[in-house]
Every structure is written in C-alpha cells, then in structure tokens.
N, C-alpha and C. Protein backbone atom coordinates (compact mmCIF):
# COMPACT_ATOMS: atom_id res chain seq x y z
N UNK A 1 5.21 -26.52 -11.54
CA UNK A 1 6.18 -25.44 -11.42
C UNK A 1 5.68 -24.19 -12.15
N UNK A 2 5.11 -24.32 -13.03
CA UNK A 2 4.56 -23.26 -13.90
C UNK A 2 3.51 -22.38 -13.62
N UNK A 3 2.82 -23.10 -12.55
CA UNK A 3 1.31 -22.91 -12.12
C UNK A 3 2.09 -22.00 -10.50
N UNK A 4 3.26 -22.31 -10.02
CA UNK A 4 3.85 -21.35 -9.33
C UNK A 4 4.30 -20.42 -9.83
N UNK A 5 5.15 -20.32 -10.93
CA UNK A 5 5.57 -18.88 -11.69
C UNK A 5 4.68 -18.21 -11.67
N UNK A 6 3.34 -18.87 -12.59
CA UNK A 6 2.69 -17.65 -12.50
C UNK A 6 1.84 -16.99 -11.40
N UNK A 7 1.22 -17.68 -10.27
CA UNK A 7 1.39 -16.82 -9.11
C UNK A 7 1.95 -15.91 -8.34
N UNK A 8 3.36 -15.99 -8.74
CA UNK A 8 3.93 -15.26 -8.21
C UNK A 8 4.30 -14.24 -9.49
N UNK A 9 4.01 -14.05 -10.56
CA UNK A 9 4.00 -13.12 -11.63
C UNK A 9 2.73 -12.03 -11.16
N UNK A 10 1.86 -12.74 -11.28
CA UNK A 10 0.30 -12.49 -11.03
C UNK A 10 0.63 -11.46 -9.17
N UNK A 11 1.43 -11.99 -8.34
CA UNK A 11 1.28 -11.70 -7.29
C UNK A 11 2.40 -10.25 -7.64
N UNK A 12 3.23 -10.09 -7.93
CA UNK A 12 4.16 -9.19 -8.26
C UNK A 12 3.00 -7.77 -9.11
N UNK A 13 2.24 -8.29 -10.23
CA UNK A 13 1.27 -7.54 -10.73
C UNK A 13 0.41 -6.49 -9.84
N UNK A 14 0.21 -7.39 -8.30
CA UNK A 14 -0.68 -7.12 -7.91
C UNK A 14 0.11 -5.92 -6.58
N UNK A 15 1.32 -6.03 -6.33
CA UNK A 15 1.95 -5.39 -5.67
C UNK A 15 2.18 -3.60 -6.09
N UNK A 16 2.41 -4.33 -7.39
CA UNK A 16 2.50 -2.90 -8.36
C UNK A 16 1.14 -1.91 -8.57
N UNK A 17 0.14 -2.28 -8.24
CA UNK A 17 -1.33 -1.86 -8.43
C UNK A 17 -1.32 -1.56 -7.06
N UNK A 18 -0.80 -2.54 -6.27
CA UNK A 18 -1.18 -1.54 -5.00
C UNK A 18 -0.15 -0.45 -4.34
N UNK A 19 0.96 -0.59 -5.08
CA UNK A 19 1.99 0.87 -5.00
C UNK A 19 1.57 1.78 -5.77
N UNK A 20 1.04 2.15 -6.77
CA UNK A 20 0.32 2.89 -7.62
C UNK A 20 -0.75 3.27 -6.99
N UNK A 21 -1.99 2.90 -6.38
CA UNK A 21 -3.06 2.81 -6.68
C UNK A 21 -2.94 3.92 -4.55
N UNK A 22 -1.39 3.60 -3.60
CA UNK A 22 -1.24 4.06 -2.72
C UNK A 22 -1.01 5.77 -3.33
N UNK A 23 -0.51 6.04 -4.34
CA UNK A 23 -0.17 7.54 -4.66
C UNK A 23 -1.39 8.16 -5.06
N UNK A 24 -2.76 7.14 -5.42
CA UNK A 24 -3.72 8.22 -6.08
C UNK A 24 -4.75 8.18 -4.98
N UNK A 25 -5.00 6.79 -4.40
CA UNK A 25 -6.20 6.96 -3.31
C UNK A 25 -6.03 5.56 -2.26
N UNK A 26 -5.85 5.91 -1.16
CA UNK A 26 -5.76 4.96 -0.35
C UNK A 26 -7.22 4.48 0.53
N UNK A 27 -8.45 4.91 0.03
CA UNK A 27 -9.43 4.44 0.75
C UNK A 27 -9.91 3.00 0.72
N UNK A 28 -9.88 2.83 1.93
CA UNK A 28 -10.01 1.41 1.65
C UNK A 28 -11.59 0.74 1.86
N UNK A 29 -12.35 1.92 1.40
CA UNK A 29 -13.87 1.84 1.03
C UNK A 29 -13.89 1.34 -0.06
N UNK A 30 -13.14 1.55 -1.18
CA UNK A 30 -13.02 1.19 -2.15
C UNK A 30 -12.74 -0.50 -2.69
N UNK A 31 -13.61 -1.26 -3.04
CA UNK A 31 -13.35 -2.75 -2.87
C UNK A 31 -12.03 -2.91 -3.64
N UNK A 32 -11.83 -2.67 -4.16
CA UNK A 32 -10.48 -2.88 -5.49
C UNK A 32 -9.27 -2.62 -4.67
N UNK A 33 -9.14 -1.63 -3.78
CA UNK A 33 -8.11 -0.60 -2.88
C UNK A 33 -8.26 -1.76 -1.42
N UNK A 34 -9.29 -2.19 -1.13
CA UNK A 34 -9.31 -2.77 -0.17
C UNK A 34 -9.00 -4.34 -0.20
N UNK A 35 -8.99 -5.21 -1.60
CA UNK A 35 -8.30 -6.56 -2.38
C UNK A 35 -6.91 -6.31 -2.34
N UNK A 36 -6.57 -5.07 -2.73
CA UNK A 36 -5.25 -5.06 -2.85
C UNK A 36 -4.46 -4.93 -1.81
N UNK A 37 -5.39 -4.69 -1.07
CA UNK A 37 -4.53 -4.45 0.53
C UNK A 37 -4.69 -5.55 1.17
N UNK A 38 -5.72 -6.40 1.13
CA UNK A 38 -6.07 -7.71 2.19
C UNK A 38 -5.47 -8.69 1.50
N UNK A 39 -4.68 -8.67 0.04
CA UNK A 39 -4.21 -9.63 -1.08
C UNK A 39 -2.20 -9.76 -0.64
N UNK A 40 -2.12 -8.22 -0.30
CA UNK A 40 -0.55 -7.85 -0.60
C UNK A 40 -0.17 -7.67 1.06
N UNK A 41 -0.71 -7.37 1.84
CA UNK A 41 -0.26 -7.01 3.16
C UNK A 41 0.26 -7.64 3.77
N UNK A 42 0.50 -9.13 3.96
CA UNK A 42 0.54 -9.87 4.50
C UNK A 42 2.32 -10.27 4.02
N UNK A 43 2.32 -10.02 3.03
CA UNK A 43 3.79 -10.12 2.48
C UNK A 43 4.29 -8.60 2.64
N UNK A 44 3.56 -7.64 2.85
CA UNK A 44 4.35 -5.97 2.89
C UNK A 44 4.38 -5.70 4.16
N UNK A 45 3.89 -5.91 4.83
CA UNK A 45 4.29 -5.76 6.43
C UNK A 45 5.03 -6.06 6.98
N UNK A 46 5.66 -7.52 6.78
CA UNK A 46 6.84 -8.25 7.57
C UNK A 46 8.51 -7.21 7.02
N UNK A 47 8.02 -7.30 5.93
CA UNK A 47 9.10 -6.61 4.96
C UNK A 47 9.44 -5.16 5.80
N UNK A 48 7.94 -4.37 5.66
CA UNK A 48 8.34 -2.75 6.09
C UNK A 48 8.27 -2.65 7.55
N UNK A 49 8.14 -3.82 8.21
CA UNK A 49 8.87 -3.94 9.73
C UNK A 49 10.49 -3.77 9.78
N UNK A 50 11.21 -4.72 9.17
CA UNK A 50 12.36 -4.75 8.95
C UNK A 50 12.88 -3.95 8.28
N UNK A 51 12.14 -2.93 7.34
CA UNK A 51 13.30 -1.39 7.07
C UNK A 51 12.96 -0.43 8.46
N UNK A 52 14.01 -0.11 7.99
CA UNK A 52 13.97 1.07 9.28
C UNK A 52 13.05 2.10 9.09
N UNK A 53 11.96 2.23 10.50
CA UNK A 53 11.13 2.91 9.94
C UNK A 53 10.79 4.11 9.26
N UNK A 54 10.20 4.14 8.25
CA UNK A 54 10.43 5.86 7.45
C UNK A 54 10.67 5.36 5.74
N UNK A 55 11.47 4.00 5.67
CA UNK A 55 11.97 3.74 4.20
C UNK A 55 13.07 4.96 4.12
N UNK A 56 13.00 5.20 3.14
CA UNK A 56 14.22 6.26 2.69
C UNK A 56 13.62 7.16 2.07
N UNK A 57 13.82 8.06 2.95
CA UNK A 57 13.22 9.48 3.07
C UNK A 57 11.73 9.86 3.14
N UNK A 58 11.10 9.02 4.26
CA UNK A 58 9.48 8.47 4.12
C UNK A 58 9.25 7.81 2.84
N UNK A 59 9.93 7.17 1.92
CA UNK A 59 8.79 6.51 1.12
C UNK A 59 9.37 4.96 1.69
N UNK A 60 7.64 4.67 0.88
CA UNK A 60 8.00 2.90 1.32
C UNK A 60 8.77 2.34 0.87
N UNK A 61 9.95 1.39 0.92
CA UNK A 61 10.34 0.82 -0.18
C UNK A 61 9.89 -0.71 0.02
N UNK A 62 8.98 -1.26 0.72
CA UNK A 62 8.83 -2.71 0.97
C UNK A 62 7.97 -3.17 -0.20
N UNK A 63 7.23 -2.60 -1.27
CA UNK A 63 7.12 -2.93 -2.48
C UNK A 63 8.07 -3.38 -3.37
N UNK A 64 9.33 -2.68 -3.86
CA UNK A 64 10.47 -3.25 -4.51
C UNK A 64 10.91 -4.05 -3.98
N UNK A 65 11.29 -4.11 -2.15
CA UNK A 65 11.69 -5.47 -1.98
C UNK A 65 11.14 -6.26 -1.70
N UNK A 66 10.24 -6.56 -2.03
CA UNK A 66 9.34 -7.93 -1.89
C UNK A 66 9.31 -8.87 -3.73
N UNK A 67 9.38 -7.49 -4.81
CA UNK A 67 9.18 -7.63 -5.95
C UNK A 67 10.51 -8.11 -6.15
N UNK A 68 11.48 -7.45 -5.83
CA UNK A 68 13.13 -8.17 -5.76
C UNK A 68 13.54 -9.93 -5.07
N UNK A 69 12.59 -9.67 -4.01
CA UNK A 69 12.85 -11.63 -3.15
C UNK A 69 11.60 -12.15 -4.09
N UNK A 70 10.64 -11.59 -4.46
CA UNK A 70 10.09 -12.72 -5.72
C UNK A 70 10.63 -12.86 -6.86
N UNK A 71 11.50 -11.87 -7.54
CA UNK A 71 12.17 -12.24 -8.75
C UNK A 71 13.35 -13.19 -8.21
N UNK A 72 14.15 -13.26 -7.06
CA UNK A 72 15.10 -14.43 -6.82
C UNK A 72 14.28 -15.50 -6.33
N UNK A 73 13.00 -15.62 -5.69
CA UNK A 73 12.48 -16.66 -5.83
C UNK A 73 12.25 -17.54 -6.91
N UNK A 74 11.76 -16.85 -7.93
CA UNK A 74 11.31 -17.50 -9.46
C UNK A 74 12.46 -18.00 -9.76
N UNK A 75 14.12 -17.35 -9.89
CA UNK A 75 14.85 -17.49 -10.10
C UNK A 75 15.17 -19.19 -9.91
N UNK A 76 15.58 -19.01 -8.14
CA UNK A 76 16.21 -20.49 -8.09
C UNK A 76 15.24 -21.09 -7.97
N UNK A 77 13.50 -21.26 -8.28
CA UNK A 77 13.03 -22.31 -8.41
C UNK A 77 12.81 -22.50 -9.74
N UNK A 78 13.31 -21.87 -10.83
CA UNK A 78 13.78 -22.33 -12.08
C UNK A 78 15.34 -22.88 -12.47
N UNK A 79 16.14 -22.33 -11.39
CA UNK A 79 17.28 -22.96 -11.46
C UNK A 79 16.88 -24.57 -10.96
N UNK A 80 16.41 -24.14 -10.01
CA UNK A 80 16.51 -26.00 -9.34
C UNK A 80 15.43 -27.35 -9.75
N UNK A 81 14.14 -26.50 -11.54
CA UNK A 81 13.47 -27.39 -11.77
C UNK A 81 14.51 -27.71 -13.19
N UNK A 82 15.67 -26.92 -13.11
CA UNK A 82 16.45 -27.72 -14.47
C UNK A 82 17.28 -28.45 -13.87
N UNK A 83 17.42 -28.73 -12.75
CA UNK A 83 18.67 -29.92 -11.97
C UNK A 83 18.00 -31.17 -12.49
C-alpha cells in the first residue's frame, strides 16, 4: 500500500513540473519537457477531453483535476487499508 502512495505522490510531483514547466517552455526537444509529457499525458488527456473545450477562460485546468482524483484516490485507499 505504501509503495502505491508513493507513486502516486511521485506522480502528482510530476504533474506539477509539467504545469509549470508548460508556462516557461513547451518544446518537446527538450528530453525533460518531453518525460514529462510521455509520463503525464496519458492521465491529462482523458481528463481535458471531458472539460469543455478551452478550460476556463483558455487555461487548462486538467492538471488540478487529475491532482484532485489522486488526492481522493490516496484517500479511500487509505481509508479502506484501515478496514
């Protein structure tokens, strides 16, 4: 269970680097820019399908909510390893 928390800590880390890292340079020549995209996309896409397209007011918001369904993930799979 622990060895999942922190994946998904680690994976949340990595979301945040690549929302950051979208405001200063998005080339994806860049190997670091291009990990973070082939690492996180796969969970940010399904997400920013389902907002309406644009986010709110063009920005993305499928970073926070992905970081939001992993913090209730961690959640009840710490609720349900104290049952």
């Amino acid at each position: 269970m622990q060895l999942v928390i922190l994946f998904l800590n680690i994976y949340v880390w990595l979301i945040i680097a690549r929302a950051l890292t979208s405001w200063v340079s998005n080339d994806l020549r860049n190997p670091i820019i291009r990990f973070l995209h082939v690492v996180t996309e796969p969970v940010l896409k399904p997400l920013r399908q389902l907002i309406s397209p644009g986010g709110i007011g063009n920005i993305d918001i499928s970073p926070i909510l992905a970081i939001v369904l992993i913090q209730v993930a961690k959640y009840l799979l710490l609720r349900l390893s104290w049952m």
